[in-house]
N, C-alpha and C. Protein backbone atom coordinates (compact mmCIF):
# COMPACT_ATOMS: atom_id res chain seq x y z
N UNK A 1 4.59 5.23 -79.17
CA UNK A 1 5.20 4.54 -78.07
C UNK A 1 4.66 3.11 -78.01
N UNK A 2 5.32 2.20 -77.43
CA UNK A 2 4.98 0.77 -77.72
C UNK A 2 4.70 0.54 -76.60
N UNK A 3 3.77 -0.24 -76.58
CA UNK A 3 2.94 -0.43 -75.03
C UNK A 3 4.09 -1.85 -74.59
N UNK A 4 3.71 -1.68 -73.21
CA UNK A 4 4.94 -2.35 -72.52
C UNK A 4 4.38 -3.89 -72.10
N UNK A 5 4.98 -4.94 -72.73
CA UNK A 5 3.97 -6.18 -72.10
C UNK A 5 4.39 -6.52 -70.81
N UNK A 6 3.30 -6.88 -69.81
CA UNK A 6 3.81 -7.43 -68.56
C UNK A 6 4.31 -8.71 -68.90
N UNK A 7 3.00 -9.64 -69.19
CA UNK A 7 3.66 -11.52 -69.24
C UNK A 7 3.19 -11.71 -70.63
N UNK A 8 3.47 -12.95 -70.72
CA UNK A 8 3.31 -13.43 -71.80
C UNK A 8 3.74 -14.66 -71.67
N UNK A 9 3.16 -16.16 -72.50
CA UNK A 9 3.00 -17.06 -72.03
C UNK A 9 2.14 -17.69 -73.34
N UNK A 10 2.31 -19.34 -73.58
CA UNK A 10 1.64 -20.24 -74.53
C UNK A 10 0.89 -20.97 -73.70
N UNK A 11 -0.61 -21.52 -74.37
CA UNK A 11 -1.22 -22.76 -73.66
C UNK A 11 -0.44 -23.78 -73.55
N UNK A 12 -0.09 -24.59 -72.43
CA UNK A 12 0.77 -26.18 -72.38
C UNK A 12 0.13 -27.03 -72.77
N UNK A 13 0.23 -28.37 -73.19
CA UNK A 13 0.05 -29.38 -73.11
C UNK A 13 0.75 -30.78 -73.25
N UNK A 14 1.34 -31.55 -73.40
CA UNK A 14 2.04 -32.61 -73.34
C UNK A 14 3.49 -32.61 -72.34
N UNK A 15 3.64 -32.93 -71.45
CA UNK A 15 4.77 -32.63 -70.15
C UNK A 15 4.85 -31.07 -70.24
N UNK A 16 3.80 -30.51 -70.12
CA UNK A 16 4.03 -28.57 -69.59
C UNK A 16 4.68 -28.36 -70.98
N UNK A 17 5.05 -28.55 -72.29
CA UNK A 17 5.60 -28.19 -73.16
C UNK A 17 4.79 -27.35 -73.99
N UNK A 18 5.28 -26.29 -74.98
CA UNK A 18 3.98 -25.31 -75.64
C UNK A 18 3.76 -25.59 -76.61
N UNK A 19 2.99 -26.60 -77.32
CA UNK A 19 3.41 -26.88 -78.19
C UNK A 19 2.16 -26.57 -78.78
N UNK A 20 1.28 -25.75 -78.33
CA UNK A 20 -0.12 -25.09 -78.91
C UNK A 20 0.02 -23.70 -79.94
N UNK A 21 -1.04 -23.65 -80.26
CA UNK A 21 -1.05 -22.02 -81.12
C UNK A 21 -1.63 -20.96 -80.29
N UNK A 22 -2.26 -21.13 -78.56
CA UNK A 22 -2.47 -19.99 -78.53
C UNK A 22 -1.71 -19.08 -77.44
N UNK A 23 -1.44 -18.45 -77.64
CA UNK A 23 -0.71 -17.18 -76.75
C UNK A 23 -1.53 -15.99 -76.08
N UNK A 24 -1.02 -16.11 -75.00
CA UNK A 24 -1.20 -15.16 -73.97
C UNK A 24 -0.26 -13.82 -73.76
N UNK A 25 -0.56 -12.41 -74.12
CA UNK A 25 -0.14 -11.20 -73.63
C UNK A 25 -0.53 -10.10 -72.89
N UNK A 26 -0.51 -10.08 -71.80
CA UNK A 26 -0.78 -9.30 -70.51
C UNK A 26 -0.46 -8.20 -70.67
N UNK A 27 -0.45 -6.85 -71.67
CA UNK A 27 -0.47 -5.39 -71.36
C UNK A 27 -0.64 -4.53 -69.74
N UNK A 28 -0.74 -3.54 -69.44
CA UNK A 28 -0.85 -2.94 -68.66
C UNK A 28 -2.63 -2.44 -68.39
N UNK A 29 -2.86 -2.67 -69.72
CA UNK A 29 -4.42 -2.34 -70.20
C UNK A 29 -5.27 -3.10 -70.45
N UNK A 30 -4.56 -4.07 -70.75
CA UNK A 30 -5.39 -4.91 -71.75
C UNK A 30 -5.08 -6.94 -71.83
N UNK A 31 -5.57 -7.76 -72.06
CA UNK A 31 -5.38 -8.79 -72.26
C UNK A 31 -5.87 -9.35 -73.50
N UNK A 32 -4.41 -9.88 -74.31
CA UNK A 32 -4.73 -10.42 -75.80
C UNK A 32 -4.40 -11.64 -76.28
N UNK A 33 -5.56 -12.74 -76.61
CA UNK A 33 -5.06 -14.00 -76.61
C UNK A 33 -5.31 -14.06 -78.31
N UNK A 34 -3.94 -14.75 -78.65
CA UNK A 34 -4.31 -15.20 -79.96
C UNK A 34 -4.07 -16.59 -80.05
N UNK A 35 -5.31 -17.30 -81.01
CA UNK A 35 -5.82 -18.54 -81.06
C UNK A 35 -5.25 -19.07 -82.78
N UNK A 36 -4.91 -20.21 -82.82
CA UNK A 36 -4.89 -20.54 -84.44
C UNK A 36 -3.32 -20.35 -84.89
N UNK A 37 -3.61 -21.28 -86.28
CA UNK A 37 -2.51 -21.41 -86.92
C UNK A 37 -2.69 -21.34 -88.23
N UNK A 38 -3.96 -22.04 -89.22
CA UNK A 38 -4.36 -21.25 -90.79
C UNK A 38 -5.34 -20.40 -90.16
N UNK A 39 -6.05 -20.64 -89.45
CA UNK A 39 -7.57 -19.70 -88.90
C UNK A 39 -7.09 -19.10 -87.60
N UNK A 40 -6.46 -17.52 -87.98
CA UNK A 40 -6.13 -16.92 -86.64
C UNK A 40 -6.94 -15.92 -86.08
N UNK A 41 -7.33 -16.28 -84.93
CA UNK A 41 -8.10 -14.81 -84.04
C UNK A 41 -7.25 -14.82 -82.74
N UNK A 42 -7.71 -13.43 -82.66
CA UNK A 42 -7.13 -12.64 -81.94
C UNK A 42 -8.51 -11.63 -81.02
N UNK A 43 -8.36 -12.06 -79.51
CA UNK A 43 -9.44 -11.79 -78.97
C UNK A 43 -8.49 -10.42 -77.57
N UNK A 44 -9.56 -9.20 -77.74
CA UNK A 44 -9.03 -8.84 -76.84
C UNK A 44 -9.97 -8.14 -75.75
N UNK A 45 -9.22 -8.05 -74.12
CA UNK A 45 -10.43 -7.96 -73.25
C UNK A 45 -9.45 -6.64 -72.55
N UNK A 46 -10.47 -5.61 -72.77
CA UNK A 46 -9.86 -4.54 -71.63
C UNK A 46 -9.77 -5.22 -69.89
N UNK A 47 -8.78 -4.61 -69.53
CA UNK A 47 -8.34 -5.36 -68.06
C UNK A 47 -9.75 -4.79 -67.27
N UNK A 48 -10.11 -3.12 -67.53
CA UNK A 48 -11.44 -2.54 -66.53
C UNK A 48 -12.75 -4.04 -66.66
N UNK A 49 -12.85 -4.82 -67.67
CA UNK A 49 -14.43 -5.52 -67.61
C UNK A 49 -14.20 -6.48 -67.32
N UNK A 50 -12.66 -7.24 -66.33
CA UNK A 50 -13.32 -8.36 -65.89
C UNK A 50 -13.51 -7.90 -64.68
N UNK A 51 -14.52 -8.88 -64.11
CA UNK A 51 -14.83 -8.86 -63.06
C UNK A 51 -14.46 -9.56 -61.89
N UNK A 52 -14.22 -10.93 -62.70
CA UNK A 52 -13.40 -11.68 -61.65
C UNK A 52 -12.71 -12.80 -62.48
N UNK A 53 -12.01 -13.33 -61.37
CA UNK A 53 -10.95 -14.67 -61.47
C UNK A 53 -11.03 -15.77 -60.97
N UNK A 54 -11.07 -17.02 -61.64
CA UNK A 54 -10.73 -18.26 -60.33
C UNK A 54 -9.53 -18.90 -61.06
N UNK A 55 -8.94 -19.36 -60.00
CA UNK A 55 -7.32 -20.29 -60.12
C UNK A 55 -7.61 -21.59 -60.06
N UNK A 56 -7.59 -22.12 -61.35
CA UNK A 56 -8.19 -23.80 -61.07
C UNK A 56 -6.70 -24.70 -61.64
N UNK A 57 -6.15 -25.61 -60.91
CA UNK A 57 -4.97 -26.53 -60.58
C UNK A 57 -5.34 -28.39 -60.57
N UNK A 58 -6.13 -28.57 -61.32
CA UNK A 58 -6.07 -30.14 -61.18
C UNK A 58 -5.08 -30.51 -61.50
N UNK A 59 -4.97 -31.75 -60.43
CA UNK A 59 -3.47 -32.69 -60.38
C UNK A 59 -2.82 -32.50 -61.97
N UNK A 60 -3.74 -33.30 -62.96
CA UNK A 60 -3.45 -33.16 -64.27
C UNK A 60 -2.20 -32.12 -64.62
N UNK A 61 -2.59 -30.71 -64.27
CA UNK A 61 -1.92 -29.86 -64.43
C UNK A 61 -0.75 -29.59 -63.39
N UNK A 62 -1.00 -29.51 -61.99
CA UNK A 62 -0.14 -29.49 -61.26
C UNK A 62 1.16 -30.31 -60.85
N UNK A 63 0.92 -31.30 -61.52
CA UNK A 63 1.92 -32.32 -61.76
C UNK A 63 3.28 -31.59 -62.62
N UNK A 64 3.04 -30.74 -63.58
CA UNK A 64 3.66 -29.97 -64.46
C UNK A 64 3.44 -28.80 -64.16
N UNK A 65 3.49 -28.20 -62.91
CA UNK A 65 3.75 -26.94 -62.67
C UNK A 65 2.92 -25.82 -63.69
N UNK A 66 1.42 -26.44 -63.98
CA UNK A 66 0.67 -25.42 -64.65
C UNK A 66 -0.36 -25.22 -63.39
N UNK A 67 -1.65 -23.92 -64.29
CA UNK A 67 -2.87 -23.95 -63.87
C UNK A 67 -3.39 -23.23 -64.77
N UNK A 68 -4.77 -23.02 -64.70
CA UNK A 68 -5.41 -22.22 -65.53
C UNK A 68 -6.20 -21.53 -64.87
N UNK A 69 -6.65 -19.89 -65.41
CA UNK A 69 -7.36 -19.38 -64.85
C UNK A 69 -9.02 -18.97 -65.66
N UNK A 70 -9.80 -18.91 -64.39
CA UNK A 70 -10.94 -18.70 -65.57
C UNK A 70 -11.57 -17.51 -65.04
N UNK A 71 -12.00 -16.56 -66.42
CA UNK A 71 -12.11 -15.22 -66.17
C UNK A 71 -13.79 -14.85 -66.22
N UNK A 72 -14.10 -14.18 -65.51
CA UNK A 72 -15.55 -13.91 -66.20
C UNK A 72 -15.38 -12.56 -66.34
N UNK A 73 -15.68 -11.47 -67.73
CA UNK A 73 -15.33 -10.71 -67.78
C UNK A 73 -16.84 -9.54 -68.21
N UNK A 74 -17.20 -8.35 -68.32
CA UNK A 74 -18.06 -7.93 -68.23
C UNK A 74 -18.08 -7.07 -70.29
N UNK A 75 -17.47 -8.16 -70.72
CA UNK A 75 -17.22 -7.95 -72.36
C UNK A 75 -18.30 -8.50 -72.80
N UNK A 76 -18.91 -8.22 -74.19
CA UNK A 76 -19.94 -9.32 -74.90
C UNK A 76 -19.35 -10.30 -75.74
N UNK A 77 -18.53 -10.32 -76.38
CA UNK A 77 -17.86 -11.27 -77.12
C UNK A 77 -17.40 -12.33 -76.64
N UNK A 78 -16.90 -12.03 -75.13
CA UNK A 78 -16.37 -12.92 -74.58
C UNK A 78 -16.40 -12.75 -72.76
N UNK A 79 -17.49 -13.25 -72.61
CA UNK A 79 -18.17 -12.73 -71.41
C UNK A 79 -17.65 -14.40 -70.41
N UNK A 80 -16.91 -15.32 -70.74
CA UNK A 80 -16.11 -15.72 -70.02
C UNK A 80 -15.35 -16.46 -70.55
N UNK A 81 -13.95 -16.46 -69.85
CA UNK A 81 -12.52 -17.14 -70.87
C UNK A 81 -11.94 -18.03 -69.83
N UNK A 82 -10.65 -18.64 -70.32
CA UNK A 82 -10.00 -19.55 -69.80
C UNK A 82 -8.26 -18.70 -70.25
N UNK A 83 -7.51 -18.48 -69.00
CA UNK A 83 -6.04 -18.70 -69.74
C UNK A 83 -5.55 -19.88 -69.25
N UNK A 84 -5.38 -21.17 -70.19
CA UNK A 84 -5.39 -22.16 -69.77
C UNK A 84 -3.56 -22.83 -70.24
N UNK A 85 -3.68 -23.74 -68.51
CA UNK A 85 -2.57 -24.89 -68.78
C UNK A 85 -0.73 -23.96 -69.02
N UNK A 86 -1.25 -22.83 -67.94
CA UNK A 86 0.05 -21.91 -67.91
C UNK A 86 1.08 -21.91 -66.76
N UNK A 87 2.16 -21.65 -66.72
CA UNK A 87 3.33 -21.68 -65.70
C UNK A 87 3.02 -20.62 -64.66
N UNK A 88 3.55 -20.94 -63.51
CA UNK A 88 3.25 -20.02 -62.31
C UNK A 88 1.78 -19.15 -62.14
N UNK A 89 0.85 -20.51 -62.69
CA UNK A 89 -0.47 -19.52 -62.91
C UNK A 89 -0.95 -19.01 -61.51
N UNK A 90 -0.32 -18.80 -60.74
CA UNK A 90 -0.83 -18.09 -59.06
C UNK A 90 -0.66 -17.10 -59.20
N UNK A 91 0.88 -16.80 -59.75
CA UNK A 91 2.11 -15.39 -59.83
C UNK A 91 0.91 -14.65 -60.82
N UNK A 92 0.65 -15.22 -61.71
CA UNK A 92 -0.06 -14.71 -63.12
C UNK A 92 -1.49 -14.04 -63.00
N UNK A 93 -2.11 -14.63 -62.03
CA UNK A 93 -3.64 -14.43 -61.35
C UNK A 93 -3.55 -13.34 -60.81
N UNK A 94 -2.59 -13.33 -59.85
CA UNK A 94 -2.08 -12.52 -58.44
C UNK A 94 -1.47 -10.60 -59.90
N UNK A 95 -0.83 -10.72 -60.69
CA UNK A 95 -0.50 -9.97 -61.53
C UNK A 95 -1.75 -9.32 -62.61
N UNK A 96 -2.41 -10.27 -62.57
CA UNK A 96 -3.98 -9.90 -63.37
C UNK A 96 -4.62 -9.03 -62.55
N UNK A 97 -4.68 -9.56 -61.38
CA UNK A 97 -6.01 -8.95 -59.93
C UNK A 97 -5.30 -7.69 -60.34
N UNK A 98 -4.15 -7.49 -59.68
CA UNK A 98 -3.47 -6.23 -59.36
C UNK A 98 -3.42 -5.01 -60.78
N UNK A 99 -3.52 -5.85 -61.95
CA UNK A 99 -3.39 -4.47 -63.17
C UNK A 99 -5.11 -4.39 -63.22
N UNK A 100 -6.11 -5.33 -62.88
CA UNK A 100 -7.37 -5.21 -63.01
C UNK A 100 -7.69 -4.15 -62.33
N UNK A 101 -7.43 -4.31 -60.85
CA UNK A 101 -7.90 -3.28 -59.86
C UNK A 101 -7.29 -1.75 -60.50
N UNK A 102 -5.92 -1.81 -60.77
CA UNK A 102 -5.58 -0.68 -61.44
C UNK A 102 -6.39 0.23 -62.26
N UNK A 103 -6.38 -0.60 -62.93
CA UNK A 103 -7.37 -0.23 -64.63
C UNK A 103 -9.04 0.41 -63.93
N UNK A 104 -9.40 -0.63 -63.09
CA UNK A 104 -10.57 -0.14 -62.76
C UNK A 104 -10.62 1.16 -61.84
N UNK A 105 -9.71 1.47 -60.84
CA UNK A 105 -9.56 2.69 -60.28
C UNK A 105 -9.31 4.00 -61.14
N UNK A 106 -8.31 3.91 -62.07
CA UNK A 106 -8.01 4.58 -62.93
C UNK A 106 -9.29 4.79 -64.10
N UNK A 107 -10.33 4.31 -64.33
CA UNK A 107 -11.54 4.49 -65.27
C UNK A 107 -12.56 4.66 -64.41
N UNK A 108 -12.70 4.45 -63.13
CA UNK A 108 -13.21 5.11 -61.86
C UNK A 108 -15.07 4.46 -62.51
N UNK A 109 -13.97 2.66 -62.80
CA UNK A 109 -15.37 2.13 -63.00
C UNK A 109 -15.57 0.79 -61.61
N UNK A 110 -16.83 1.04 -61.11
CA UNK A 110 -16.96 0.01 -59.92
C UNK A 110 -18.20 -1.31 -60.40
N UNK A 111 -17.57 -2.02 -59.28
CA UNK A 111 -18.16 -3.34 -60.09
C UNK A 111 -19.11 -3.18 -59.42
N UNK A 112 -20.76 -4.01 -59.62
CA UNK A 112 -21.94 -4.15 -59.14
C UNK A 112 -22.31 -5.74 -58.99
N UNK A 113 -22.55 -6.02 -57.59
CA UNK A 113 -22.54 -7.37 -57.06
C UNK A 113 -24.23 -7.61 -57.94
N UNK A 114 -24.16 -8.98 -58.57
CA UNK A 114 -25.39 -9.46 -59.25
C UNK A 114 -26.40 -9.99 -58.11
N UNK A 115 -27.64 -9.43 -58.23
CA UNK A 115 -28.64 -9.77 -57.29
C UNK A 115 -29.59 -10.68 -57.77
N UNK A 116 -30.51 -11.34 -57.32
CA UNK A 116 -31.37 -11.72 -58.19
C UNK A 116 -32.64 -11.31 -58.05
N UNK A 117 -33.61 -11.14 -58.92
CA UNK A 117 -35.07 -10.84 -58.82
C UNK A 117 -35.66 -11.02 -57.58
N UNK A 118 -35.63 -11.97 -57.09
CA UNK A 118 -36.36 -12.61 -55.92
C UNK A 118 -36.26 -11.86 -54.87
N UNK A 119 -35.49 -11.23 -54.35
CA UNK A 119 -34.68 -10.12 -53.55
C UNK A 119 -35.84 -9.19 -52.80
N UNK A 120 -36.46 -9.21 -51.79
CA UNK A 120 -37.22 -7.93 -51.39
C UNK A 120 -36.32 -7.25 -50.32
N UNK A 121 -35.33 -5.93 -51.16
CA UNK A 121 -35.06 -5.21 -49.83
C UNK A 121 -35.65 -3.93 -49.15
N UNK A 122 -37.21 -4.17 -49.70
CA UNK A 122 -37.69 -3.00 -48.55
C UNK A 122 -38.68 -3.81 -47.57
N UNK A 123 -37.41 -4.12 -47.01
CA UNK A 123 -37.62 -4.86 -45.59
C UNK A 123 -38.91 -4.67 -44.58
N UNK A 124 -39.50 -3.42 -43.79
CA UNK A 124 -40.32 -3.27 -43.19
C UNK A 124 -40.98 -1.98 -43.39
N UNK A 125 -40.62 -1.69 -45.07
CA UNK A 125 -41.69 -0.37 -45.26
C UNK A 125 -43.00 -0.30 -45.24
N UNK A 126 -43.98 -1.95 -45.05
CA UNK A 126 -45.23 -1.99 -45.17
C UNK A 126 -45.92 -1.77 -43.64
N UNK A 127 -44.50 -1.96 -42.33
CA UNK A 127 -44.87 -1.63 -41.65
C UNK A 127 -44.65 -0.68 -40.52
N UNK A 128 -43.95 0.38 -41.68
CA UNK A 128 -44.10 1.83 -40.61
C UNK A 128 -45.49 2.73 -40.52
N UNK A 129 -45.43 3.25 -39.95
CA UNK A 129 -46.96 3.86 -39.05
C UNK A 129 -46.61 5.49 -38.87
């Protein structure tokens, strides 16, 4: 059976036009960008390990109806990405969150907020009696 793509989409650049090599395909599962034109890779990030998203829109881009999003994802290879300089990148973000959360309910994997060392939370155990 052939897995079903949600979006799909090229990096822009020159008036929003695609005139790049890398591509964006949004699975149900999965997210696969391929980079290159003699030197091709092909990078892929299960939807369960990112962790999060930001929607970044400088004028630059918004002028031409792009944005890019930047991912930080809980992969080693690629522990943070860019889908960059894309059309309706809100619609696209907003479509990521929603198969992310999916993926992650469905693998009944939960994310863990990063703390740092410094942290003492046993608050007043030195002074119970």
């Amino acid at each position: 059976m052939a897995e079903k793509i949600v979006w799909q989409d090229r990096k822009r650049i020159i008036f929003g036009l695609p005139w790049t090599f890398t591509k964006y395909k949004l699975y149900e599962d999965k997210l696969i960008i391929c980079t290159g034109f003699l030197n091709k890779k092909e990078e892929e990030v299960r939807l369960y390990r990112i962790m999060d998203n930001t929607l970044e829109k400088p004028l630059s881009q918004r002028i031409f109806g792009l944005g890019s999003i930047k991912v930080n994802s809980a992969d080693k290879s690629t522990p943070v990405f860019y889908i960059e300089k894309v059309k309706n990148a809100d619609e696209v973000r907003n479509k990521l969150s929603g198969l992310v959360e999916k993926e992650r309910t469905k693998k009944r994997v939960s994310g863990r907020e990063y703390m740092s060392a410094d942290i003492d939370d046993d608050d007043d155990d030195d002074n119970m009696n």
